[in-house]
Protein backbone atom coordinates (compact mmCIF):
# COMPACT_ATOMS: atom_id res chain seq x y z
CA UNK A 1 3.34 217.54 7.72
CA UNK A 2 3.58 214.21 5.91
CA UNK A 3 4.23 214.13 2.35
CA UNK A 4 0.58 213.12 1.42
CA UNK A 5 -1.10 215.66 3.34
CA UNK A 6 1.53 218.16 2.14
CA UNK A 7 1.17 217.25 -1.65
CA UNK A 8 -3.14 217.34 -1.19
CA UNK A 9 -2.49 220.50 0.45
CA UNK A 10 -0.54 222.07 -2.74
CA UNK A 11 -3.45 220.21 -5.21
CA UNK A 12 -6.32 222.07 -3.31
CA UNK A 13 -4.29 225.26 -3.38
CA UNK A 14 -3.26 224.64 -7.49
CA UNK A 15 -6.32 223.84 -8.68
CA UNK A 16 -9.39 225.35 -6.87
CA UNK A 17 -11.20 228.13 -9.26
CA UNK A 18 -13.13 231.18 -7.44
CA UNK A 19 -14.50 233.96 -9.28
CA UNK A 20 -16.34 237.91 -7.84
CA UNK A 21 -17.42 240.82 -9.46
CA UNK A 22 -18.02 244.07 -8.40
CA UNK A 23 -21.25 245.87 -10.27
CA UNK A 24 -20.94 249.63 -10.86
CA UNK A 25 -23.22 250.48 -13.70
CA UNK A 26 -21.31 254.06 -13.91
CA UNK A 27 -18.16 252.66 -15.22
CA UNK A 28 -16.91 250.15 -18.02
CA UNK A 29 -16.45 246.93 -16.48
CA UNK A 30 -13.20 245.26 -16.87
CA UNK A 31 -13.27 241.30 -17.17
CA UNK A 32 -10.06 240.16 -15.87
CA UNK A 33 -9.02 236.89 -15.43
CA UNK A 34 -5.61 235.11 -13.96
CA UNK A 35 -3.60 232.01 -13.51
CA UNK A 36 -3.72 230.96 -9.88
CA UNK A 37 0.35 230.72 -8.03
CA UNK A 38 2.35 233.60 -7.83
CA UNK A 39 0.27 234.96 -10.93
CA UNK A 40 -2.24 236.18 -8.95
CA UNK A 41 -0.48 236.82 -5.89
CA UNK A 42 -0.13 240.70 -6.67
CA UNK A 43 -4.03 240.48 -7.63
CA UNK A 44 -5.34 239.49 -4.12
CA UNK A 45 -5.48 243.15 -2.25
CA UNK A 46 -7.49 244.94 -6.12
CA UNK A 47 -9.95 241.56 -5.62
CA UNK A 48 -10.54 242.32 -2.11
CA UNK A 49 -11.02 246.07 -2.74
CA UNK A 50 -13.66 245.12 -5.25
CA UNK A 51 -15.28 243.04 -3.62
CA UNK A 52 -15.81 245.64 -1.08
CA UNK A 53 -16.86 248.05 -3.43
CA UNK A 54 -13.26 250.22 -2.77
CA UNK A 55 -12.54 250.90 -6.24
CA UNK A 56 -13.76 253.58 -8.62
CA UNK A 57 -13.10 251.15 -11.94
CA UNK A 58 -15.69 248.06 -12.24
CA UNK A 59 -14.30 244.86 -12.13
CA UNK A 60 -15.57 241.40 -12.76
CA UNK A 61 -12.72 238.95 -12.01
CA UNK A 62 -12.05 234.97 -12.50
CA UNK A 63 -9.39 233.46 -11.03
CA UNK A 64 -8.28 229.75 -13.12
CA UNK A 65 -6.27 226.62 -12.34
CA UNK A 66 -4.99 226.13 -16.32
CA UNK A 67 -3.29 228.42 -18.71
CA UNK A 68 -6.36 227.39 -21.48
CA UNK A 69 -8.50 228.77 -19.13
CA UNK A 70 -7.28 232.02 -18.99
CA UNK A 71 -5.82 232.15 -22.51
CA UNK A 72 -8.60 230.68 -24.69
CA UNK A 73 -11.35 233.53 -23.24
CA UNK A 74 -8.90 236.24 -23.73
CA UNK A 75 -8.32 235.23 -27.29
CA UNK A 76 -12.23 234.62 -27.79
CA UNK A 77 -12.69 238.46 -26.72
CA UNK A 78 -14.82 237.22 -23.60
CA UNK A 79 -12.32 238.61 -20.76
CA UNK A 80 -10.06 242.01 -21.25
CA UNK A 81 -7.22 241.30 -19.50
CA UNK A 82 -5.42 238.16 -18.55
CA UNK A 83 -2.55 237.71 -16.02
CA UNK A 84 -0.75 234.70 -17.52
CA UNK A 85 2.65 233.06 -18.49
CA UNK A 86 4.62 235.41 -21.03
CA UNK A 87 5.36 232.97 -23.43
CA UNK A 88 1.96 232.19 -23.45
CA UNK A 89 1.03 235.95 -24.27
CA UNK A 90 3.59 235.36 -27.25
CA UNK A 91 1.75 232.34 -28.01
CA UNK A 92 -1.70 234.56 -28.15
CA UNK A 93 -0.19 237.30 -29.90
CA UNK A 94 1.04 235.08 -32.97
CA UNK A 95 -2.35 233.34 -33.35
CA UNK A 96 -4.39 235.96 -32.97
CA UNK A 97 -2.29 238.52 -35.67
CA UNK A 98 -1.71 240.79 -32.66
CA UNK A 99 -4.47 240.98 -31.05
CA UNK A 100 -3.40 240.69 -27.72
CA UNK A 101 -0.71 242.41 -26.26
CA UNK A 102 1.66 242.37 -22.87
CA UNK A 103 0.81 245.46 -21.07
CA UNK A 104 3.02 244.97 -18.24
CA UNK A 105 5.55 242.48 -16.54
CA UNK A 106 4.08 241.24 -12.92
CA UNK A 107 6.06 238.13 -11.88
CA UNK A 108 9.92 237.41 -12.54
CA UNK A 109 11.17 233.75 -11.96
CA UNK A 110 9.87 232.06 -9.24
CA UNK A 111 11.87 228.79 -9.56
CA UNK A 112 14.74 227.64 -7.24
CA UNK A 113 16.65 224.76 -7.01
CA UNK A 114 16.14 222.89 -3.75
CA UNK A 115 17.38 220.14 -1.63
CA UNK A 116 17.68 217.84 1.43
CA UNK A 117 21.08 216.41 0.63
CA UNK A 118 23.58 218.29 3.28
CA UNK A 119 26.39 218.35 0.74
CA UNK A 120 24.67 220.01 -2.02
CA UNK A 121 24.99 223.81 -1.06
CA UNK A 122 25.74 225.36 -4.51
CA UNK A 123 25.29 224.65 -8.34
CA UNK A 124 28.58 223.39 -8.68
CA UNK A 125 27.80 220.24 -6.13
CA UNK A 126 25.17 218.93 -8.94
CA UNK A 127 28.07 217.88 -11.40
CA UNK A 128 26.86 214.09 -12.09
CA UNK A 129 23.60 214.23 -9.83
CA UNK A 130 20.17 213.56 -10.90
CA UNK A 131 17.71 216.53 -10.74
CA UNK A 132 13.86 216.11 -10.66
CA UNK A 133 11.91 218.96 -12.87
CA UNK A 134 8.71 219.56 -14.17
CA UNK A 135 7.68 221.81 -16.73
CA UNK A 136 9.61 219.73 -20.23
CA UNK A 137 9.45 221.75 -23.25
CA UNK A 138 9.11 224.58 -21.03
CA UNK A 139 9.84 227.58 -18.98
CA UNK A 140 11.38 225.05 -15.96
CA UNK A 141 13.92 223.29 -18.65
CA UNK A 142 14.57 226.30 -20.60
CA UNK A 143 15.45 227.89 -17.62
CA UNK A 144 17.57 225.18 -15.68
CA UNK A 145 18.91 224.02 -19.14
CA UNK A 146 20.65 227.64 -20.18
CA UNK A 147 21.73 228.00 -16.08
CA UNK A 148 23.31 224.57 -16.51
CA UNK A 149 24.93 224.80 -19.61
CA UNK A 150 26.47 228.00 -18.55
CA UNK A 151 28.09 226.46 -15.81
CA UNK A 152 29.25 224.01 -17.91
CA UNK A 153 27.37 221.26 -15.48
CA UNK A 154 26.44 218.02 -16.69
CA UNK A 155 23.58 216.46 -14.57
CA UNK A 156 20.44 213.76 -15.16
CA UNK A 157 17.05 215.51 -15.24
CA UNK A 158 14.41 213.21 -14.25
CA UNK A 159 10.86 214.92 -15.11
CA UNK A 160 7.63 214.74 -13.01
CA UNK A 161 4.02 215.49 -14.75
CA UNK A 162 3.62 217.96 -11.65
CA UNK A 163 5.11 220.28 -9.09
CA UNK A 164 3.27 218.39 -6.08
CA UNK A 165 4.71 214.98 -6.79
CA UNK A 166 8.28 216.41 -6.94
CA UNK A 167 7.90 218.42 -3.53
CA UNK A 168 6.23 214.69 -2.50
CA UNK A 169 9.42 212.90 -3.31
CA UNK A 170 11.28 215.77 -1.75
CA UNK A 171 9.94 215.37 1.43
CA UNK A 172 10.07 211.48 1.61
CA UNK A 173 13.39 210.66 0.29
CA UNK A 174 16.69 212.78 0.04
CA UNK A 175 17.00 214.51 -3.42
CA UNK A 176 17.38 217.43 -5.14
CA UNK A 177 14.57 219.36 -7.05
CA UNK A 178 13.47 222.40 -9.04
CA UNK A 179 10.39 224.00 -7.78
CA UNK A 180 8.72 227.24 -8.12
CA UNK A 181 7.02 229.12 -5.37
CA UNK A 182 4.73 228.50 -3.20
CA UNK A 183 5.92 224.97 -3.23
CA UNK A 184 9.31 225.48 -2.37
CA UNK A 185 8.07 227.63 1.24
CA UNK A 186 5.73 224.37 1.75
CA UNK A 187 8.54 221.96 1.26
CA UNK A 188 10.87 223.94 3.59
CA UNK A 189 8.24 224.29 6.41
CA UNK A 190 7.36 220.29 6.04
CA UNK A 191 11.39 219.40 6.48
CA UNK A 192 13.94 221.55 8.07
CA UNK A 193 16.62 219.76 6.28
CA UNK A 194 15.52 221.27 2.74
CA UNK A 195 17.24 224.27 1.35
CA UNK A 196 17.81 226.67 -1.11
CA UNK A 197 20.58 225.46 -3.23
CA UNK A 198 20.17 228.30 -5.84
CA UNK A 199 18.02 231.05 -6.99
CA UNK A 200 17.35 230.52 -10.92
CA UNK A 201 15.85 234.21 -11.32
CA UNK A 202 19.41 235.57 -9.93
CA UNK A 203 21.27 232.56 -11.46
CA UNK A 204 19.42 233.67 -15.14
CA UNK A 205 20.41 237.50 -14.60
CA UNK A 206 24.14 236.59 -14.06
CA UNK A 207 24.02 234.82 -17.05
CA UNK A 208 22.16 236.92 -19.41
CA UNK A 209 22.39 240.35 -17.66
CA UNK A 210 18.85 240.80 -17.40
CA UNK A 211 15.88 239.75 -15.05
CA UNK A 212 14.24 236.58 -15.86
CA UNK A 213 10.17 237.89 -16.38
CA UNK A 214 8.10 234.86 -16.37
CA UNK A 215 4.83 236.10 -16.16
CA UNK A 216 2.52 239.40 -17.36
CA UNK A 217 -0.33 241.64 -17.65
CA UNK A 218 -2.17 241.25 -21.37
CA UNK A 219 -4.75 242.92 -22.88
CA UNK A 220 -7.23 242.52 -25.81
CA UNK A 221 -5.63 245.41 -28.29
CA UNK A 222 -9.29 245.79 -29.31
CA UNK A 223 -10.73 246.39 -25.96
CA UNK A 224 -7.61 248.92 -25.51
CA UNK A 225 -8.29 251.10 -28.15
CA UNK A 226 -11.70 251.41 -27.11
CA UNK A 227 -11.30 251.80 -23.69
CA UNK A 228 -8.16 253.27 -22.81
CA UNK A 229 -9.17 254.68 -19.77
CA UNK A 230 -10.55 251.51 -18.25
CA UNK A 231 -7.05 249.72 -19.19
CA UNK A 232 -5.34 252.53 -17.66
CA UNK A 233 -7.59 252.69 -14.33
CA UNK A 234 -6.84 248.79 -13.96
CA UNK A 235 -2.77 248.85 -14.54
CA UNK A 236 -2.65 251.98 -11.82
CA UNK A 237 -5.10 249.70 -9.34
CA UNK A 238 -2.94 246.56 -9.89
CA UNK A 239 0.33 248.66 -9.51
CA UNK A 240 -0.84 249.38 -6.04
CA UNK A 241 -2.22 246.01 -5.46
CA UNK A 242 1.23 244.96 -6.10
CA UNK A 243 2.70 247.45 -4.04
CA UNK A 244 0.36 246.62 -0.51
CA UNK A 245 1.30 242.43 -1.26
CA UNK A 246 5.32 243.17 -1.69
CA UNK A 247 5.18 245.60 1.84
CA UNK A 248 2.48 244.89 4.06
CA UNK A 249 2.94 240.93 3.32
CA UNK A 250 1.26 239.74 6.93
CA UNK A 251 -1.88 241.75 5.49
CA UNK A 252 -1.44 240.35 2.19
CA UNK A 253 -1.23 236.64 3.37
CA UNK A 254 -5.00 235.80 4.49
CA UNK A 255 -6.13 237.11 0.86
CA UNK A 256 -3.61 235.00 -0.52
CA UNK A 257 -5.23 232.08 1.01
CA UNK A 258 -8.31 232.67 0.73
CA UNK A 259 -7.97 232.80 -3.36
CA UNK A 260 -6.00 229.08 -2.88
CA UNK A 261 -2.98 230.48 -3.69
CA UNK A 262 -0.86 228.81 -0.22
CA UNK A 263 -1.91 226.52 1.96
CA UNK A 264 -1.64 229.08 5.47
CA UNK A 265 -0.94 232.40 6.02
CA UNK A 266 2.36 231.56 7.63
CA UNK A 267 3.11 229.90 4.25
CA UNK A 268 1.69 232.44 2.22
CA UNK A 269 3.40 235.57 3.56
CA UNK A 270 7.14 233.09 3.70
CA UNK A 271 6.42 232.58 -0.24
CA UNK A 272 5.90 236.74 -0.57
CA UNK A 273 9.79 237.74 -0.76
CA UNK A 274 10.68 234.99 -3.17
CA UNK A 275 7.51 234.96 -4.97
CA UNK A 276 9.29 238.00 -7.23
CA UNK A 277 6.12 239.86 -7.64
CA UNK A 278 6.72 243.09 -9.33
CA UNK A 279 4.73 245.67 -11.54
CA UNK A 280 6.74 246.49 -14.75
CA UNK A 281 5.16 248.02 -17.62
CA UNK A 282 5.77 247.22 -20.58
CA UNK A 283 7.79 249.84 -22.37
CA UNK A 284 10.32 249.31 -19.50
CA UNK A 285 10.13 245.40 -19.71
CA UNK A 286 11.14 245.20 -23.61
CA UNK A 287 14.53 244.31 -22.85
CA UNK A 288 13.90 241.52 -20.13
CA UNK A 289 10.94 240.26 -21.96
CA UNK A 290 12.81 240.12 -25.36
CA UNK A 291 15.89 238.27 -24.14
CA UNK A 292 13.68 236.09 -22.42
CA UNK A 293 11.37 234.83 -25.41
CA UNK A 294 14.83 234.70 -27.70
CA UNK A 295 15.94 231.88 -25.19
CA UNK A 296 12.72 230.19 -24.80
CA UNK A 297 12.78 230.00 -29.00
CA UNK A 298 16.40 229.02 -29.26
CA UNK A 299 14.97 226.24 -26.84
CA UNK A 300 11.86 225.69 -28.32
CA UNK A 301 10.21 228.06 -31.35
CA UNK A 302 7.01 226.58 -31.21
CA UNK A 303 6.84 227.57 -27.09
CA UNK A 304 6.63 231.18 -28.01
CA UNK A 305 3.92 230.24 -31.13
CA UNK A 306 6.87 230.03 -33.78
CA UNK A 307 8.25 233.36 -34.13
CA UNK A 308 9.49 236.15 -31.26
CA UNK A 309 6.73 239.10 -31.69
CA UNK A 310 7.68 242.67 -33.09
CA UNK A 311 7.55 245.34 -31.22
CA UNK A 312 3.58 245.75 -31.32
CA UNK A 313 3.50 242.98 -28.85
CA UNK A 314 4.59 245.45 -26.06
CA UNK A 315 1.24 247.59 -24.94
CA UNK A 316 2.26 251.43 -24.45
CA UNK A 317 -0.54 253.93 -23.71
């Protein structure tokens, strides 16, 4: 695939915006919306059962190509749930005086450090190389920054605006790159010299001794207390939806595509094992999910919305 066609490929699948709904007039219906990317991934098999009227709980879904798109409904009370960045759920929760909260964790890090230079195999072979990144003044530097630093490493970050140039200059000229998923399984299948030079998620638990959690389930707190049982219904249907993505991936992999989250199914079910896609709730995520916001404010406060939330923040039934 030519780096063109391979970066118009990874626009169409970043930015398209679908949306379904499911009416059941006998139960509450449960607005849920989500970022497209590895977000959503563990979404795709609770969409389909929906939309083919499999599921007890009614659902109206929207699935969005930008954070504000998600984030700015949930805080205007006109979706329930949101499946969204974590900081950005920090963000929400500081604004809104705690009125919405992380119900689960469903995505750890999904970034990796990647290249088509033969004599870059491991972290230690970027001492005095340039790295391209996207993502300044958040999660991607946060994350490469603290894995750097404690590897005592000293390299050049050069920054792109977005993910598809970088995997563009990847696959026309030799380099070395962070990406997240699915990008990096599109770069890989475009160029059989690119590889995995490191695994930040694994790199970040070494370091810290915890999972890096990038990404969640929140809720309206409002919406919560009034419907408990709806918010309930939904994390047990997701759990599962999580559960037929992460082990029947080949089934998994057309839904994936269809919601634009890969470009092909071979592609799609490739990105499934290093997409991280897990269902964590929340009263077993507090650790991960605090050590994670206390980097991303040593980094940056104002990333997290200023402060790192009390312990309300974390959704328990």
């Amino acid at each position: 695939m030519r780096p063109r066609t391979l970066a118009l490929a990874l626009i169409a699948a970043a930015v398209a915006t679908t949306a379904c709904s499911t009416p059941n007039p006998d139960t509450e219906t449960v607005r849920v919306a989500s970022l497209k990317g590895p977000t959503t991934m563990g979404l795709v098999h609770l969409i389909d059962q929906a939309t083919h009227g499999k599921t007890a709980q009614n659902y109206n879904f929207s699935v969005q190509g930008t954070p504000d798109a998600v984030s700015v409904p949930l805080a205007a009370g006109q979706i329930d749930i949101a499946l969204l960045p974590i900081n950005l759920a920090a963000v929400l929760y500081n604004k809104t005086a705690g009125a919405v909260q992380l119900a689960a964790v469903n995505t750890l890090g999904v970034l990796y450090i990647v290249s088509n230079d033969p004599s870059v195999t491991q972290l230690s072979d970027l001492a005095g190389r340039t790295v391209l990144n996207t993502g300044q003044g958040t999660t991607p530097q946060f994350v490469l920054d603290k894995v750097l630093a404690s590897s005592n490493l000293s390299v050049t970050i050069d920054y792109r605006s977005q993910a598809t140039e970088v995997a563009s200059v990847l696959t026309a000229t030799q380099a070395i790159a962070v990406l997240p998923e699915p990008y990096v399984t599109a770069v890989m299948s475009a160029s059989e010299d690119i590889h995995i030079v490191a695994d930040l998620t694994e790199a970040w638990r070494s370091i810290t001794g915890s999972p890096l959690v990038t990404s969640c389930v929140a809720v309206r707190s409002g919406f919560a207390e009034a419907n408990p049982a709806a918010v309930a219904n939904f994390l047990s249907d997701y759990e599962a939806s999580v559960d037929f993505v992460n082990t029947r991936p080949a089934a998994a992999a057309p839904l994936i595509v269809a919601w634009g989250l890969a470009p092909n199914t071979q592609a799609a079910e490739a990105a499934i094992p290093r997409a991280h896609i897990v269902f964590m709730p929340s009263q077993d995520a507090k650790t991960a999910v605090g050590a994670y916001l206390a980097a991303l404010h040593a980094g940056d406060p104002a990333s997290i919305g200023g402060t790192i939330p009390d312990d309300h923040f974390f959704y328990i039934p």
